[in-house]
Protein backbone atom coordinates (compact mmCIF):
# COMPACT_ATOMS: atom_id res chain seq x y z
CA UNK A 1 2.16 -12.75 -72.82
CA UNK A 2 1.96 -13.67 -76.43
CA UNK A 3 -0.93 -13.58 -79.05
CA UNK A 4 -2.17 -16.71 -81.07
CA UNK A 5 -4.61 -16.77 -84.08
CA UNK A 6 -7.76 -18.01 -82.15
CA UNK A 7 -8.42 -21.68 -82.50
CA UNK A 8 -11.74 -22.99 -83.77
CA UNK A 9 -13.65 -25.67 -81.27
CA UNK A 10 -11.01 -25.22 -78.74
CA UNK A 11 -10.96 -21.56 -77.89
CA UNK A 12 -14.79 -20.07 -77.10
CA UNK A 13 -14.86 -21.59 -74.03
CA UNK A 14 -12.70 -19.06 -72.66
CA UNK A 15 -13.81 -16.14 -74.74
CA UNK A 16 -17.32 -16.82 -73.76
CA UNK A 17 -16.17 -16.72 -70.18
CA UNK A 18 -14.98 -13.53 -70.62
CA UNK A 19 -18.54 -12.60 -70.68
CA UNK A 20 -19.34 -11.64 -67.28
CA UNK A 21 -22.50 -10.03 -68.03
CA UNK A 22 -25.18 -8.63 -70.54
CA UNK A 23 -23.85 -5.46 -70.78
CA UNK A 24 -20.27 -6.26 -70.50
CA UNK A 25 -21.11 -8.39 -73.93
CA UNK A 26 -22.77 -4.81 -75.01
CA UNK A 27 -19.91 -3.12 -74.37
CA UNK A 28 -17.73 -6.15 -76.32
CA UNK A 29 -19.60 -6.50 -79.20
CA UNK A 30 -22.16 -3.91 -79.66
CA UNK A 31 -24.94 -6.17 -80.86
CA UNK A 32 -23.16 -8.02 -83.36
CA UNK A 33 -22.67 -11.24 -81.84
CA UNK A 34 -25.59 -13.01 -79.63
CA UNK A 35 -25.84 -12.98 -76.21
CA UNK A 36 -25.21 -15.04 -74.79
CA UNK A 37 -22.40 -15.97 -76.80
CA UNK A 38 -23.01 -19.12 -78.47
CA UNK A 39 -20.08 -21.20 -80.31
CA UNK A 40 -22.03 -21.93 -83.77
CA UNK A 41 -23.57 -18.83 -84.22
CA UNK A 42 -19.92 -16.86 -82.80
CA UNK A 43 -17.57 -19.38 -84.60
CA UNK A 44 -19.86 -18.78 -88.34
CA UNK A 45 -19.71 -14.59 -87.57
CA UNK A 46 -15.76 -15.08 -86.84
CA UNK A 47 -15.50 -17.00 -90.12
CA UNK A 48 -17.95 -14.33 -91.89
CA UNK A 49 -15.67 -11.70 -90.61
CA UNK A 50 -12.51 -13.43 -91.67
CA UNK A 51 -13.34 -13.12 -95.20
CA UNK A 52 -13.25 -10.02 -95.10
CA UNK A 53 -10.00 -9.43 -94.03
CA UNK A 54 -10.12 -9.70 -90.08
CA UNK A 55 -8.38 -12.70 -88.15
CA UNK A 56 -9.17 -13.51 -84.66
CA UNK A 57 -6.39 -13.78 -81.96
CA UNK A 58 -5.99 -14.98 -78.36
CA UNK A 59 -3.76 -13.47 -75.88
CA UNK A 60 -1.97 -16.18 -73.72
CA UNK A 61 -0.45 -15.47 -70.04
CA UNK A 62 2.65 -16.83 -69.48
CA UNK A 63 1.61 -20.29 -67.67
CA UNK A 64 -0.27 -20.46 -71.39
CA UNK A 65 -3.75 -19.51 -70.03
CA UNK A 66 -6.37 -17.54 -72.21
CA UNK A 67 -6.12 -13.84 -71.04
CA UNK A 68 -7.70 -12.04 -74.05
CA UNK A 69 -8.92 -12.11 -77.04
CA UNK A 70 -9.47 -9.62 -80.21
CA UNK A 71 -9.73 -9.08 -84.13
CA UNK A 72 -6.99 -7.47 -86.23
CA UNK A 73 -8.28 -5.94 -89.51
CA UNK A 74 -5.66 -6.41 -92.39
CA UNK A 75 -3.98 -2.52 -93.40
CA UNK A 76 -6.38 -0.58 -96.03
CA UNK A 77 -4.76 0.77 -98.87
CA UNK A 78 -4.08 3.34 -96.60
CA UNK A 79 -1.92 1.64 -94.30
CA UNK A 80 -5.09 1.31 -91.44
CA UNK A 81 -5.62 -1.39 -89.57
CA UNK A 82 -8.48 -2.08 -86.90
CA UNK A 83 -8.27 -3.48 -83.73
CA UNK A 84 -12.12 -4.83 -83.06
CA UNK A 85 -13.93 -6.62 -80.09
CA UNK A 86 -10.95 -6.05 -77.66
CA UNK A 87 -11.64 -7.84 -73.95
CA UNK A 88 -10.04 -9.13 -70.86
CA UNK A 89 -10.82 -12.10 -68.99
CA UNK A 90 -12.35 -10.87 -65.70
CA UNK A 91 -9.53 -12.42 -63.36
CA UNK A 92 -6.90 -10.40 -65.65
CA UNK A 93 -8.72 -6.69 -65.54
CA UNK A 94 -7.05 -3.83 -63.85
CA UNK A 95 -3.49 -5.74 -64.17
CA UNK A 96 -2.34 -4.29 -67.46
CA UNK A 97 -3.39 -7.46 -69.16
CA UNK A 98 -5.31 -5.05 -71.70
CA UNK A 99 -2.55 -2.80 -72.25
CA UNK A 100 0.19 -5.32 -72.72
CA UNK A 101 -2.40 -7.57 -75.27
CA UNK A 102 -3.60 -3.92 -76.91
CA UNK A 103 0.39 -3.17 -77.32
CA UNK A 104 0.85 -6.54 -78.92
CA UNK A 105 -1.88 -6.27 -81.46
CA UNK A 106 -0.66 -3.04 -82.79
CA UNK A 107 2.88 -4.67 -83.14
CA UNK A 108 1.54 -7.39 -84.81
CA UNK A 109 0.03 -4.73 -87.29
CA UNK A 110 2.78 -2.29 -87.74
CA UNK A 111 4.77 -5.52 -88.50
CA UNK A 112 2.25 -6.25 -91.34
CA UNK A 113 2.98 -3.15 -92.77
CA UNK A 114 -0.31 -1.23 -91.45
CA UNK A 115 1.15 2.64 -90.43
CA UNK A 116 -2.15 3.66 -88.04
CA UNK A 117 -4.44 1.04 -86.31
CA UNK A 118 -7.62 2.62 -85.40
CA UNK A 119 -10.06 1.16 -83.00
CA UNK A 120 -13.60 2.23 -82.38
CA UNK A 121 -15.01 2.02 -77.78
CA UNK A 122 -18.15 2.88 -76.11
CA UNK A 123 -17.75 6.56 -74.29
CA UNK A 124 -19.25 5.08 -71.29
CA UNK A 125 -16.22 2.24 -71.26
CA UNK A 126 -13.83 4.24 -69.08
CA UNK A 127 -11.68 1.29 -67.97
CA UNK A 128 -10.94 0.27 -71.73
CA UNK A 129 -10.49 4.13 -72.73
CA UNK A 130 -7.86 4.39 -69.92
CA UNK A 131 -6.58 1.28 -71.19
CA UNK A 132 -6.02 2.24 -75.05
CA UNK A 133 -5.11 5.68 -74.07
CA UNK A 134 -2.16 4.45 -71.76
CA UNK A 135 -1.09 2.22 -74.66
CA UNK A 136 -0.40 5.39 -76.47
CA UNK A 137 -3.62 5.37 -78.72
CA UNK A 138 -4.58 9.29 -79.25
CA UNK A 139 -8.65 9.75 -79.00
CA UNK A 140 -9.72 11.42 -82.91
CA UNK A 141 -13.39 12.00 -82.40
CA UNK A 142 -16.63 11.25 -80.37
CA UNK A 143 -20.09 10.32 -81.98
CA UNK A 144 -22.29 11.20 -79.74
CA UNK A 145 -25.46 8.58 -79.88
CA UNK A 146 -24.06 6.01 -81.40
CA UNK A 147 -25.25 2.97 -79.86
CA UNK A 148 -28.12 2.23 -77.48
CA UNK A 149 -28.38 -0.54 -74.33
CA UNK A 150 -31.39 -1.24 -72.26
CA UNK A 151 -32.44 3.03 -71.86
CA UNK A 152 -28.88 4.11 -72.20
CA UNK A 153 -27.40 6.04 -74.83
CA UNK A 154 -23.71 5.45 -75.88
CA UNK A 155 -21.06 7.94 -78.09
CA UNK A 156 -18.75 6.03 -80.33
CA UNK A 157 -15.11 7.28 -79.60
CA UNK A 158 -12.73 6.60 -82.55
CA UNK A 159 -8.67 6.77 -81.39
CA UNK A 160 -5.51 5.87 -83.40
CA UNK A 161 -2.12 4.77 -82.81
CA UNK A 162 0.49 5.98 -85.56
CA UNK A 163 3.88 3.85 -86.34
CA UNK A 164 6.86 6.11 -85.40
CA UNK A 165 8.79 7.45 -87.78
């Protein structure tokens, strides 16, 4: 696998496939991008977002297929990145897909000079918990009620990955 910035009018199609349904895009995006994903309105909130310091990437299988796709936050003054809007294609979930993307994304950080990258999932996303927590992210806190979706009610979970040494 390697990561790519995300290409403009070439890549949506295969992040908005990764949408395989209304809550899935809940759990993805948490109400700031439409669904269903549409490429003006997406494309003009990745650009929005860019300016302020995050840059979209896509995470390419090895036959060069689109397997993922996420933001990475430039480091704070801190040394903090953030990892934001993490997701699998459907075909590539419950394969370590996530994990190995996840892993490159915080290399790609702690080679920008960033010493934590913090990310931010729903509670009730088990498989992507599982899936930061096995890529040696550390859960930091819960917010309880956080986030709401069609009746249910969602905590926040905040976790962090520290550069060694």
């Amino acid at each position: 696998m390697t990561i790519r910035p995300y290409k403009y009018g070439e890549d949506f199609e295969a992040v908005k496939g990764f949408m395989t349904d209304e809550r899935t895009h809940a759990l993805w995006s948490a109400g700031i991008f439409g669904y269903p994903l549409m490429r003006e309105s997406f494309e003009n909130k990745l650009r929005e977002l860019e300016a302020g310091g995050d840059r979209p990437y896509i995470a390419l299988g090895d036959e060069g297929e689109a397997e993922g796709f996420f933001l990475l936050s430039n480091a704070d003054g801190e040394g903090r990145a953030m990892l934001k809007f993490v997701i699998v294609a459907p075909s590539q979930r419950g394969r370590g897909t996530g994990r190995q993307m996840v892993s490159l994304a915080v290399e790609q950080a702690f080679g920008e000079g960033a010493d934590v990258v913090a990310l931010c999932v729903f509670s009730v996303n088990d498989k992507a918990r599982r899936c930061y927590l096995s890529a040696g992210f550390e859960e930091k806190s819960v917010t309880p009620g956080a986030f709401s979706y069609n009746g249910e009610i969602w905590g926040r979970c905040a976790l962090e990955i520290r550069r060694e040494g």
